[in-house]
Protein backbone atom coordinates (compact mmCIF):
# COMPACT_ATOMS: atom_id res chain seq x y z
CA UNK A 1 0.00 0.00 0.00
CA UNK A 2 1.95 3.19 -1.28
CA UNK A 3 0.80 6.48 -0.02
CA UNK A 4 0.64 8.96 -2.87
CA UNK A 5 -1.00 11.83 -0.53
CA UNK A 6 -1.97 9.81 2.36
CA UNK A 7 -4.95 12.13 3.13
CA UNK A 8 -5.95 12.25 0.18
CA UNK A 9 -5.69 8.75 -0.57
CA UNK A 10 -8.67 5.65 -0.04
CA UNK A 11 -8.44 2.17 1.06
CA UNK A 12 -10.20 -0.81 0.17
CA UNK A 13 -10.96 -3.22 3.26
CA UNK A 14 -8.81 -5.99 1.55
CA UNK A 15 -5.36 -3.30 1.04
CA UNK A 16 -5.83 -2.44 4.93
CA UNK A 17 -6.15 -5.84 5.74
CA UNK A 18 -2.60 -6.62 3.46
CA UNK A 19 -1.32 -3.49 4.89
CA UNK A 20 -1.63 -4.01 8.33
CA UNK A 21 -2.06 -7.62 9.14
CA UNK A 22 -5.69 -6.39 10.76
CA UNK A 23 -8.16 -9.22 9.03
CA UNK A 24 -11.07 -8.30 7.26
CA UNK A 25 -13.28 -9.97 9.82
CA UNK A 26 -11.68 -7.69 12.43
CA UNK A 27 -12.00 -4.61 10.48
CA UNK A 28 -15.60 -5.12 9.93
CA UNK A 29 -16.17 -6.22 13.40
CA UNK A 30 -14.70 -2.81 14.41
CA UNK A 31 -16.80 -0.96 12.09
CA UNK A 32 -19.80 -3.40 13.04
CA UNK A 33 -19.58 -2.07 16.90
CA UNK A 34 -18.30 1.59 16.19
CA UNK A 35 -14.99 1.30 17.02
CA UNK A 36 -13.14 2.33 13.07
CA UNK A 37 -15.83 3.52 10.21
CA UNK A 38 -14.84 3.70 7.29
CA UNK A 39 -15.16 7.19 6.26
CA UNK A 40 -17.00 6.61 2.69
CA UNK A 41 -18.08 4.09 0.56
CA UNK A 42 -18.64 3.15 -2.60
CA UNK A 43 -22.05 3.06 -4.43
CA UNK A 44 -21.53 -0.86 -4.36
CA UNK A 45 -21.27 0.03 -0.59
CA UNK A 46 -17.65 -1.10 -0.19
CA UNK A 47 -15.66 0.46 2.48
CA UNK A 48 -13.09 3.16 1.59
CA UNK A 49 -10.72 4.25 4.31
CA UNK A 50 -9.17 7.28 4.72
CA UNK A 51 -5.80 8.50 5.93
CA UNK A 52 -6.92 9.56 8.72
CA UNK A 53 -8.92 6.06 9.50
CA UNK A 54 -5.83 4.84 9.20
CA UNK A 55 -4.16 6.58 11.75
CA UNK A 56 -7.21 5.87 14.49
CA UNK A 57 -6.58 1.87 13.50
CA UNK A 58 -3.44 2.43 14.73
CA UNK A 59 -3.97 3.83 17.86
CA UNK A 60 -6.79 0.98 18.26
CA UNK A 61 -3.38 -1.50 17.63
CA UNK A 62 -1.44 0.28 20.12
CA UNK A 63 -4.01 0.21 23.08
CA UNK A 64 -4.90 -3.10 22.29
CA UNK A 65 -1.23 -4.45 22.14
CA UNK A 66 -0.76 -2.81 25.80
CA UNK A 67 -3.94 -5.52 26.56
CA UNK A 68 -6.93 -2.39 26.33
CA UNK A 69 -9.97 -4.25 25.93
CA UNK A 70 -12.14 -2.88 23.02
CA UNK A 71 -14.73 -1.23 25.15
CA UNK A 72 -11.89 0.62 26.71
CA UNK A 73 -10.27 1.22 23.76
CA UNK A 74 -13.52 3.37 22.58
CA UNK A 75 -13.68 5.09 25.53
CA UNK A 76 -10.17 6.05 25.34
CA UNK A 77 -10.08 7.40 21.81
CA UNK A 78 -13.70 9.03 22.12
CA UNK A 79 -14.34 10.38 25.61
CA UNK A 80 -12.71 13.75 27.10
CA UNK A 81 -9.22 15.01 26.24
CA UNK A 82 -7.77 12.62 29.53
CA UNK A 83 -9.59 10.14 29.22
CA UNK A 84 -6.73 8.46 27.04
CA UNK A 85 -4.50 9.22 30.17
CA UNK A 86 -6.83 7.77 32.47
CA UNK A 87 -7.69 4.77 30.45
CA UNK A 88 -3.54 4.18 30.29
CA UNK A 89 -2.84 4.66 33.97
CA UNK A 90 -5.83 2.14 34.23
CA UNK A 91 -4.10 -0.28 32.42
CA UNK A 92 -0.99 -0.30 34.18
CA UNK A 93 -2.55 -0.58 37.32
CA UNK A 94 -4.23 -3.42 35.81
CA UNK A 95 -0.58 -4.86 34.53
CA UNK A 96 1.05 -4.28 37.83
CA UNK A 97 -1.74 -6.04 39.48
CA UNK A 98 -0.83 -8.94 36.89
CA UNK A 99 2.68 -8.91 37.81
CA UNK A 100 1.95 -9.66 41.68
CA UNK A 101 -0.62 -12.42 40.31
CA UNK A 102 1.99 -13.73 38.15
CA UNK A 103 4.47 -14.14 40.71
CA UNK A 104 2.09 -15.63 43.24
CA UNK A 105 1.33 -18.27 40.61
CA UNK A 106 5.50 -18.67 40.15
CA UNK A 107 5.83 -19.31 43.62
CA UNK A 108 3.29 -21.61 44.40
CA UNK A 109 4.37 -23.53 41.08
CA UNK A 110 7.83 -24.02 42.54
CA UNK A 111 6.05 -25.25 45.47
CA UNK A 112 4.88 -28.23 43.70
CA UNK A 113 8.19 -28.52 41.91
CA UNK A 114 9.30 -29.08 45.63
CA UNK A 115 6.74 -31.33 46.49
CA UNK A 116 8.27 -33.24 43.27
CA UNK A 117 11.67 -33.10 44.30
CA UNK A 118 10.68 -34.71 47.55
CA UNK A 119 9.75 -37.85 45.82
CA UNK A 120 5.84 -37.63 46.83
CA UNK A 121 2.73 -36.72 44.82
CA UNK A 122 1.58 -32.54 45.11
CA UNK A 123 -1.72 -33.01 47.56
CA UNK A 124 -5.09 -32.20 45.56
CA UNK A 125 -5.18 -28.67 47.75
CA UNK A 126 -1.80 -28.21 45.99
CA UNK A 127 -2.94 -28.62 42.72
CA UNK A 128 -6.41 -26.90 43.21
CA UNK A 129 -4.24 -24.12 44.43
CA UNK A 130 -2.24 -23.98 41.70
CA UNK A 131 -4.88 -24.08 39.66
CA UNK A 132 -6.58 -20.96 41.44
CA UNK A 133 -4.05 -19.06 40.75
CA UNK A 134 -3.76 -19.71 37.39
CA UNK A 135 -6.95 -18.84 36.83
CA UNK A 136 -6.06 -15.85 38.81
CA UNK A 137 -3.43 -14.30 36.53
CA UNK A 138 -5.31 -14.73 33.25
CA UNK A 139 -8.46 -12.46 33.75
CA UNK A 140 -9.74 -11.68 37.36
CA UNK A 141 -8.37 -10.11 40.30
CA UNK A 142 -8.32 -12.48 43.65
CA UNK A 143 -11.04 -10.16 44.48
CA UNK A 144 -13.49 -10.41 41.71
CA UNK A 145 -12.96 -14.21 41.82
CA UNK A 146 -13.82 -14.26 45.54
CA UNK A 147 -17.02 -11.76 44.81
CA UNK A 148 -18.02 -14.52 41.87
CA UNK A 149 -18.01 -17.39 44.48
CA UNK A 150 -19.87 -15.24 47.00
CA UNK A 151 -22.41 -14.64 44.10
CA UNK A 152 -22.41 -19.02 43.40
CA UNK A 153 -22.99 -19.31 47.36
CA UNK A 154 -25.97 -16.74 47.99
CA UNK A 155 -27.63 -18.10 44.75
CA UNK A 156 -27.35 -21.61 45.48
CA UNK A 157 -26.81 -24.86 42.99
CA UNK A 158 -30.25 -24.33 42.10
CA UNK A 159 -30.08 -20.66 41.52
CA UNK A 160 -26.79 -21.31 40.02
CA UNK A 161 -28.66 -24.11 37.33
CA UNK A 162 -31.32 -21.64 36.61
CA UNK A 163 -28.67 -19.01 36.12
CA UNK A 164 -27.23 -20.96 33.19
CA UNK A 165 -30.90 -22.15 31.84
CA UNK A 166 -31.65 -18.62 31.17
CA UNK A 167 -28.23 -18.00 29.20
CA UNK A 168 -28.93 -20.95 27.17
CA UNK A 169 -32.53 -19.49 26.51
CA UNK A 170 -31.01 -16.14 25.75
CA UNK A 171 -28.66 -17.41 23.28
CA UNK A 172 -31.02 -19.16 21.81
CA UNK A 173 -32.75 -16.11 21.03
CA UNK A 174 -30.17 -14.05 19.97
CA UNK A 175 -29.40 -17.02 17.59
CA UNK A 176 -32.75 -16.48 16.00
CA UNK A 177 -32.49 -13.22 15.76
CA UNK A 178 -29.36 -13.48 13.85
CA UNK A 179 -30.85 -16.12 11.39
CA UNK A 180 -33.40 -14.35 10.67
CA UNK A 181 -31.96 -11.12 9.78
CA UNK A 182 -33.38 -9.15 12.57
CA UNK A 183 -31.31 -5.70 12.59
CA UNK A 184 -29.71 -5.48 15.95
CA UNK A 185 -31.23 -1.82 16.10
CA UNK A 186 -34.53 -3.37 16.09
CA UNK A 187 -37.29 -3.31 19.03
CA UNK A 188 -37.00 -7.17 19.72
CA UNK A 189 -32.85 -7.84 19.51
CA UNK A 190 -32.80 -4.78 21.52
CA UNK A 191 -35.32 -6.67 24.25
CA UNK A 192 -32.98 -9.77 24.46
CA UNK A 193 -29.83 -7.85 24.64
CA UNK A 194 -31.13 -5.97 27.98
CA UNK A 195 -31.98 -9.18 29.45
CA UNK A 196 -28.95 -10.23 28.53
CA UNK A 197 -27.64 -7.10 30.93
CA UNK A 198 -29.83 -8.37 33.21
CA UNK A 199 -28.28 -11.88 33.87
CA UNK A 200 -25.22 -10.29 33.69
CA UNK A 201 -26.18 -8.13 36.47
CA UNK A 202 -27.47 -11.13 38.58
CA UNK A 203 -24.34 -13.68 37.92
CA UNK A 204 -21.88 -10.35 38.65
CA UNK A 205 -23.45 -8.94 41.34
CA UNK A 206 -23.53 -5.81 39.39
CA UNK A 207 -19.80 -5.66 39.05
CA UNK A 208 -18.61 -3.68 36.69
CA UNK A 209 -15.11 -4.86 36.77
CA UNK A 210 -15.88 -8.77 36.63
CA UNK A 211 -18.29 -7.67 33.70
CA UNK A 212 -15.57 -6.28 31.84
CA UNK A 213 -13.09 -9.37 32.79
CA UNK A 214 -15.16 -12.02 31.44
CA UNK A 215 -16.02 -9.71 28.11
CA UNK A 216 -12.45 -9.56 27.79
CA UNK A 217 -11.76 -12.84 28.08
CA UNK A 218 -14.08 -13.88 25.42
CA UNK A 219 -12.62 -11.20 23.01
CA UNK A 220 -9.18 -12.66 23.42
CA UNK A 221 -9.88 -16.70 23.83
CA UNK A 222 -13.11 -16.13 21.34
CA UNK A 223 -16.47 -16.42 22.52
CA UNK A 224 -16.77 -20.51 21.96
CA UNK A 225 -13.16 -21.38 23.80
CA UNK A 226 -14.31 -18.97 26.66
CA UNK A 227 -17.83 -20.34 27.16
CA UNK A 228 -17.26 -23.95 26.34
CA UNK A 229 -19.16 -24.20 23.03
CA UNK A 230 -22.46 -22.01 24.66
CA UNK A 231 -21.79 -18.90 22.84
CA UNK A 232 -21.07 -19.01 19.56
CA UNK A 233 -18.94 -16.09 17.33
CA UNK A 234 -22.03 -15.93 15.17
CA UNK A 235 -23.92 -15.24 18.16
CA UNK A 236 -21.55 -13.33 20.16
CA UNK A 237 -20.61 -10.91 17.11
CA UNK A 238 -24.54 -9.96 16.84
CA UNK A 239 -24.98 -9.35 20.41
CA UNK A 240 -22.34 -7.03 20.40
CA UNK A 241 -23.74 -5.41 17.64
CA UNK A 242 -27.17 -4.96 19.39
CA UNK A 243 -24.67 -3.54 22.46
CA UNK A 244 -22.91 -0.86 19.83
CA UNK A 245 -26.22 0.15 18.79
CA UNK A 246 -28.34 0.47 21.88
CA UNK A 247 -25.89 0.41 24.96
CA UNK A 248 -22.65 -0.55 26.39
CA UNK A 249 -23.14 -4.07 27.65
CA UNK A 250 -20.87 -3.00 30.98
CA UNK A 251 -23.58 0.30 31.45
């Protein structure tokens, strides 16, 4: 991609995509939830980009390579003057946080390494604690994990069952939304995205925080890896585009 005038030059999807190793699923998933428009397009409808589209997919790259999940990424580009500031002092608070998580999970993995060394089998605790901490430094803080097992404990098994009844019903219904070419903006997607919100809500405790955890964890593992097969990226990619056009799903 040669820039002859960058400003005044346009991009097809496919010569970004070449350009910038950005695929043209992920460019139109940015477009699809507001993130990068494309600032014209053709009368066939194809996307042109601009120079200047260009240099917001880059910052997009930049915040996302410091681990900026995309609803923070928005914010960050599109809210007040600091809010770029704030959203990057977040983020290392957020990295520095990993870094104690990280170690924690070091030394307890040496601990087992010890256990090994002493010619006996780690204990089960051992292991479960191992894996705790695991899970620990991938996603949640030791204190949004502990609020999630508070919220498993006041609800119950059953409350827990019913919990994950209603997200398969939900799903199901975003499904047929999505099959039958119901526009996200419409009356009825809109409907099942806010009870969507709403389970959130319950299964979070109204968390912010642990909402925006497990969205980012199914933006970087992909919606089926993350949920075991219950949420597909069909279905994930048109709920989020019901959440661009009628709310944030973490407001």
């Amino acid at each position: 991609m040669h820039d002859h005038g960058m400003d005044g030059r346009r991009w097809r999807v496919g010569e970004v995509a070449a350009a910038t190793g950005v695929t043209v699923r992920a460019l139109h998933h940015f477009d699809g939830i507001g993130l990068l428009r494309a600032s014209e397009r053709t009368h066939a409808g194809h996307r042109m980009y601009s120079g200047e589209d260009l240099r917001r997919l880059y910052r997009i790259l930049a915040l996302r390579q410091l681990g900026m999940p995309l609803a923070d990424v928005s914010t960050a580009l599109d809210g007040e003057p600091d809010s770029l500031e704030q959203a990057v002092r977040g983020q290392l608070d957020q990295v520095t946080e990993d870094i104690h998580l990280r170690l924690e999970l070091r030394r307890r993995l040496r601990a087992l390494l010890d256990a090994f060394a002493g010619t006996r089998q780690p204990s089960i605790d051992e292991l479960i604690s191992v894996m705790e901490a695991m899970m620990q430094a991938s996603y949640f803080t030791p204190a949004q994990l502990d609020r999630l097992r508070e919220r498993h404990r006041e609800a119950g098994d059953a409350g827990f069952d019913r919990w994950k009844e209603r997200l398969g019903e939900l799903v199901e219904e975003v499904d047929a939304h999505r099959a039958r070419g119901t526009d996200p903006a419409d009356e009825a997607a809109q409907l099942t995205a806010r009870h969507w919100r709403v389970l959130m809500d319950h299964m979070t405790g109204g968390d912010p925080g642990i909402l925006s955890a497990m969205y980012a964890k199914i933006d970087d593992q992909g919606p089926e890896a993350a949920t075991t097969g219950m949420v597909t990226t069909a279905v994930w990619e048109y709920l989020r585009r019901a959440f661009a056009v009628g709310f944030s799903p973490g407001n």
